[in-house]
C-alpha atoms as a PDB file:
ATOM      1  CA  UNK A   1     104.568 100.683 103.910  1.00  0.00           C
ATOM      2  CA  UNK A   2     107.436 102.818 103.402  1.00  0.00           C
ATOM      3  CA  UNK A   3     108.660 105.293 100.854  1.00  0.00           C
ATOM      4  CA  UNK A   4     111.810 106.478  99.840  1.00  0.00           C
ATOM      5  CA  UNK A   5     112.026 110.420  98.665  1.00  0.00           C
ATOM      6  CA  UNK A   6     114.560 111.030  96.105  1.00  0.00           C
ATOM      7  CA  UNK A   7     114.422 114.299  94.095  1.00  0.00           C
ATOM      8  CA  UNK A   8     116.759 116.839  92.515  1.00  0.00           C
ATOM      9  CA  UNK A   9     118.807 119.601  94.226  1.00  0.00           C
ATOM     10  CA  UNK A  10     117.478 122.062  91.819  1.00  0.00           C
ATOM     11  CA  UNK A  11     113.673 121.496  92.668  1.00  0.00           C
ATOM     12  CA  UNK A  12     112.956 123.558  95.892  1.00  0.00           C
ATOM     13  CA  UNK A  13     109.184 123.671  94.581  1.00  0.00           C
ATOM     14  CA  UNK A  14     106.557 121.191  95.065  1.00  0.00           C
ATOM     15  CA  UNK A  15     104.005 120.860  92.694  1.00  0.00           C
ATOM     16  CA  UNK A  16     100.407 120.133  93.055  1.00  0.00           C
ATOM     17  CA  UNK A  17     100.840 116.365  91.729  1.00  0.00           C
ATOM     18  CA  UNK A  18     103.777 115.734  93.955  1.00  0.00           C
ATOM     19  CA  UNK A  19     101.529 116.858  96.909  1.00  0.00           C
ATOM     20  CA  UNK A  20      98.493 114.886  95.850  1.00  0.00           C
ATOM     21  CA  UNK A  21     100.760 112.030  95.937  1.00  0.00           C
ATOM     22  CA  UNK A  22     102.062 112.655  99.390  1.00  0.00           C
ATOM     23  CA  UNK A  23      98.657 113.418 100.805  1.00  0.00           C
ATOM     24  CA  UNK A  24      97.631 109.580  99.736  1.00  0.00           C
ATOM     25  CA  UNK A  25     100.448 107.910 101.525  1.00  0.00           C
ATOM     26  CA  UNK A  26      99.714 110.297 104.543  1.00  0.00           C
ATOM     27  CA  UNK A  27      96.143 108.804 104.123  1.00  0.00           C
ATOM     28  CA  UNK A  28      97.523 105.631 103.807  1.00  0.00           C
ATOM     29  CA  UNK A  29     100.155 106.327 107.638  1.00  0.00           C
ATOM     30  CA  UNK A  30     103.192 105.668 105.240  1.00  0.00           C
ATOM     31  CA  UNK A  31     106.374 105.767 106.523  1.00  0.00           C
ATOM     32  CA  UNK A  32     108.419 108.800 104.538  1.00  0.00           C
ATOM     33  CA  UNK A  33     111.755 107.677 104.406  1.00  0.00           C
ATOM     34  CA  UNK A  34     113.422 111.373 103.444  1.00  0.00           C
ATOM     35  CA  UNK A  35     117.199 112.601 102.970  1.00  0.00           C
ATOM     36  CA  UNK A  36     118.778 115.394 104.673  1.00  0.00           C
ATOM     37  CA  UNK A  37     119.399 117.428 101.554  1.00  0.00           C
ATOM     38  CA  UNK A  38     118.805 120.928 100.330  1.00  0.00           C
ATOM     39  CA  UNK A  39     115.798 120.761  97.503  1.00  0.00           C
ATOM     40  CA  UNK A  40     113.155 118.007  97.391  1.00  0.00           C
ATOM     41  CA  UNK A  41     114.427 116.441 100.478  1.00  0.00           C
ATOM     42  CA  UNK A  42     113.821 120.011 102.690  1.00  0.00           C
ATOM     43  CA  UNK A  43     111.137 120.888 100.521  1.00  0.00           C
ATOM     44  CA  UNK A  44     108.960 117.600 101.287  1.00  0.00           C
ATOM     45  CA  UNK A  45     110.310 117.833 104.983  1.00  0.00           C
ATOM     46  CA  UNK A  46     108.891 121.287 105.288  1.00  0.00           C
ATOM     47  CA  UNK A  47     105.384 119.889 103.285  1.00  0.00           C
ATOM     48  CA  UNK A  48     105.256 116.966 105.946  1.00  0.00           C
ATOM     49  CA  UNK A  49     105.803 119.281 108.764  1.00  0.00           C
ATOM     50  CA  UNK A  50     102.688 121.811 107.417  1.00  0.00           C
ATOM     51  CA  UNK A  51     101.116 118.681 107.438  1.00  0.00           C
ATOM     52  CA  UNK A  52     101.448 117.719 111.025  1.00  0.00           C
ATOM     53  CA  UNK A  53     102.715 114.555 109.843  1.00  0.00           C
ATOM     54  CA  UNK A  54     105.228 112.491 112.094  1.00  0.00           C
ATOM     55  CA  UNK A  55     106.108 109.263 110.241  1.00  0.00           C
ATOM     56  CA  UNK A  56     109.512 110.171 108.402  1.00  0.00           C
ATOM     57  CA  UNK A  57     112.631 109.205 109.093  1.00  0.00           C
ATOM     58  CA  UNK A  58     115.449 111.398 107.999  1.00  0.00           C
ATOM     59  CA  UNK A  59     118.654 109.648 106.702  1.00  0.00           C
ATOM     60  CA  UNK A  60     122.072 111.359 106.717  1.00  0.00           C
ATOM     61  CA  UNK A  61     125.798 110.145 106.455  1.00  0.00           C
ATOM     62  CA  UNK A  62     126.696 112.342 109.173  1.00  0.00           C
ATOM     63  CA  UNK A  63     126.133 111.985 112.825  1.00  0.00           C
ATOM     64  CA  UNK A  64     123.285 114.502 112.474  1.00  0.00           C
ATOM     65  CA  UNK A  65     120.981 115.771 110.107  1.00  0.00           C
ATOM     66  CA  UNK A  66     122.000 118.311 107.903  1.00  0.00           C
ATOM     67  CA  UNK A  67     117.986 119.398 107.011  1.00  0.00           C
ATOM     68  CA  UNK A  68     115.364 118.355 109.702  1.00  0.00           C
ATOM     69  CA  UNK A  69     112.416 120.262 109.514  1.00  0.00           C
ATOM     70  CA  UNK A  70     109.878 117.774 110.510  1.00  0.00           C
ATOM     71  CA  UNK A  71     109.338 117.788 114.313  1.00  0.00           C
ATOM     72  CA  UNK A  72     109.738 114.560 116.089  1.00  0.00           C
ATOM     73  CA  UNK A  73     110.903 113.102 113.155  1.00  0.00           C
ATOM     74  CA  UNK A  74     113.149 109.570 113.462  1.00  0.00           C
ATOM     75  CA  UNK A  75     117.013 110.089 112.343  1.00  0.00           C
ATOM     76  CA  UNK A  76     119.092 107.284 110.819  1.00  0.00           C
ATOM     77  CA  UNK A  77     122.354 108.257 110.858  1.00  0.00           C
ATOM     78  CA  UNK A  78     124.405 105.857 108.029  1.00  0.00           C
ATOM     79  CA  UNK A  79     127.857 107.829 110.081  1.00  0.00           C
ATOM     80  CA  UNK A  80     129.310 104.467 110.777  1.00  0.00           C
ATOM     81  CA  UNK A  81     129.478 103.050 107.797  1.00  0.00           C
ATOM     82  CA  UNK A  82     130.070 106.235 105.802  1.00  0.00           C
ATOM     83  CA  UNK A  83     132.998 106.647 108.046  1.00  0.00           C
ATOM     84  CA  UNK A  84     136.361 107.894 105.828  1.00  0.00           C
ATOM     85  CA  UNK A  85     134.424 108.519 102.415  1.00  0.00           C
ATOM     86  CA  UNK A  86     133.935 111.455 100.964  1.00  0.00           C
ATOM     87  CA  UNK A  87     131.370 113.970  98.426  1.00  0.00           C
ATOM     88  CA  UNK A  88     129.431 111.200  96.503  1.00  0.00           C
ATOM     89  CA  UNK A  89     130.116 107.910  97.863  1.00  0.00           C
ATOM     90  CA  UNK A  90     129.776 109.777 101.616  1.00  0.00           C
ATOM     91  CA  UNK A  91     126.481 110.960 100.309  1.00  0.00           C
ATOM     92  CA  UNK A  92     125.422 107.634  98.574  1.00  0.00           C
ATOM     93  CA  UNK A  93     125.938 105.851 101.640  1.00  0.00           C
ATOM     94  CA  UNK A  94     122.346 106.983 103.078  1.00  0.00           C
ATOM     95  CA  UNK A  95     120.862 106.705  99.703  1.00  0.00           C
ATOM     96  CA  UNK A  96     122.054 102.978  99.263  1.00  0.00           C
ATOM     97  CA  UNK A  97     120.361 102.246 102.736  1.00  0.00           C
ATOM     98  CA  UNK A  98     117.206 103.981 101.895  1.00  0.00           C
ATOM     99  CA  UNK A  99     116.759 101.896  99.142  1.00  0.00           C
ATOM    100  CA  UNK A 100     117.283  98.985 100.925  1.00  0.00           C
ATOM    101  CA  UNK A 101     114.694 100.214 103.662  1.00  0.00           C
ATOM    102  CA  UNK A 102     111.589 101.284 101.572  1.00  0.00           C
ATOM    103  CA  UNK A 103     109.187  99.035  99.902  1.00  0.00           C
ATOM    104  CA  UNK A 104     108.726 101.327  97.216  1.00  0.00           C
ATOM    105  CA  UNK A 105     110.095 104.794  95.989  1.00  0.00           C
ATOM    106  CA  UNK A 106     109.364 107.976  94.966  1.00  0.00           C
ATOM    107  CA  UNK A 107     111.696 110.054  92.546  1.00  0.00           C
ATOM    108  CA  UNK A 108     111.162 114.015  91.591  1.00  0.00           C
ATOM    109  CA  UNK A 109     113.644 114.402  88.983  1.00  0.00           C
ATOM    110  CA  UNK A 110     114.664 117.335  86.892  1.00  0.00           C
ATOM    111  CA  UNK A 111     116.287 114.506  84.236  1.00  0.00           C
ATOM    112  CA  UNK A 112     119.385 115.627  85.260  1.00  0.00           C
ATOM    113  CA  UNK A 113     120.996 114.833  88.794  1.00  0.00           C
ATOM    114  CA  UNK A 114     123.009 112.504  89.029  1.00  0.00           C
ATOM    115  CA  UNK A 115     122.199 111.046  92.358  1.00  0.00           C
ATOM    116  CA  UNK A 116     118.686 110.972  91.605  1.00  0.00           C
ATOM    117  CA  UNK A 117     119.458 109.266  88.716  1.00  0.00           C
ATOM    118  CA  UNK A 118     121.688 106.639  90.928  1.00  0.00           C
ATOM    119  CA  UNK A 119     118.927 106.030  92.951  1.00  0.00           C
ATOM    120  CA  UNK A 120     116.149 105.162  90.118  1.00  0.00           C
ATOM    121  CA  UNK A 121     118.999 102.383  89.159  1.00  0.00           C
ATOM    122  CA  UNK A 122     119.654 101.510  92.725  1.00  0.00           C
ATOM    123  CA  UNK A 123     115.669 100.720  93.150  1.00  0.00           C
ATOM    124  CA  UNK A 124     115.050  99.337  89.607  1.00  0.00           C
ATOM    125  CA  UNK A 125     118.227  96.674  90.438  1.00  0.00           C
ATOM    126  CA  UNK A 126     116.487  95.864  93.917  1.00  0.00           C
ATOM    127  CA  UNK A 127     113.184  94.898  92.323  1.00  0.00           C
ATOM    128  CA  UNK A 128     111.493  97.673  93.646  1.00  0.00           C
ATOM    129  CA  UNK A 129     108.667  99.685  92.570  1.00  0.00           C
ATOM    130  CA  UNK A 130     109.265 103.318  92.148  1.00  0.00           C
ATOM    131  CA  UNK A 131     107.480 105.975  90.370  1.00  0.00           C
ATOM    132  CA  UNK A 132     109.102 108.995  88.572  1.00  0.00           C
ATOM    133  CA  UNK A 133     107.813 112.747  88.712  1.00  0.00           C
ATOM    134  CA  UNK A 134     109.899 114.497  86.229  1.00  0.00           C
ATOM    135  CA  UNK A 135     109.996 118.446  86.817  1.00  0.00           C
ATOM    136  CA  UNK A 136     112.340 121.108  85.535  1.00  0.00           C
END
């Protein structure tokens, strides 16, 4: 199985449930399929790594990484079709193929960003399940 992490910029925190819930699917040999951003996507990189955990793949729009914290981690880099876009839609590019990747998908939202909130309609349009942690 894999998941797709989405979460907030804001949200540098993990809480206890979010944990719990990534401690299953480690359980479970889940496939994390994790952004490269600053905020849920480092902070569940870094809780993977504590973890010892090596099944994640990191997504970016660049070449490289921006965030990889987890050693030995996969990368897949969206660069060549990202190629001549720019903020969002360079961004959105990874996201989009995320989505398309996981069989189901996490989101820890703080109700507010935007490209969290893309993503939640991005799965919910693909048929997808996906669960929603809201935290502020």
């Amino acid at each position: 199985m894999k998941v797709f992490i989405s979460g907030s910029k804001s949200i540098s925190a993990l809480s206890e449930e979010v944990k719990s819930l990534l401690d299953e699917h480690i359980a479970l040999g889940t496939e994390f399929l994790v952004g490269d951003c600053y905020g849920v996507d480092a902070a569940v990189q870094k809780y993977l790594e504590s973890k010892g955990y090596r099944n994640v793949t990191i997504y970016c729009s660049g070449e490289t990484p921006r965030n990889n914290f987890v050693t030995g981690a996969k990368v897949h880099s969206c660069a060549k079709a990202a190629k001549g876009l720019t903020g969002r839609a360079f961004q959105y590019v990874k996201d989009i193929q995320m989505a398309q990747d996981c069989d189901t998908a996490l989101m820890i939202w703080d109700g507010k960003s935007n490209g969290t909130g893309e993503n939640i309609h991005r799965v919910k349009e693909m048929g997808k399940p996906y669960r929603i942690i809201n935290e502020d």
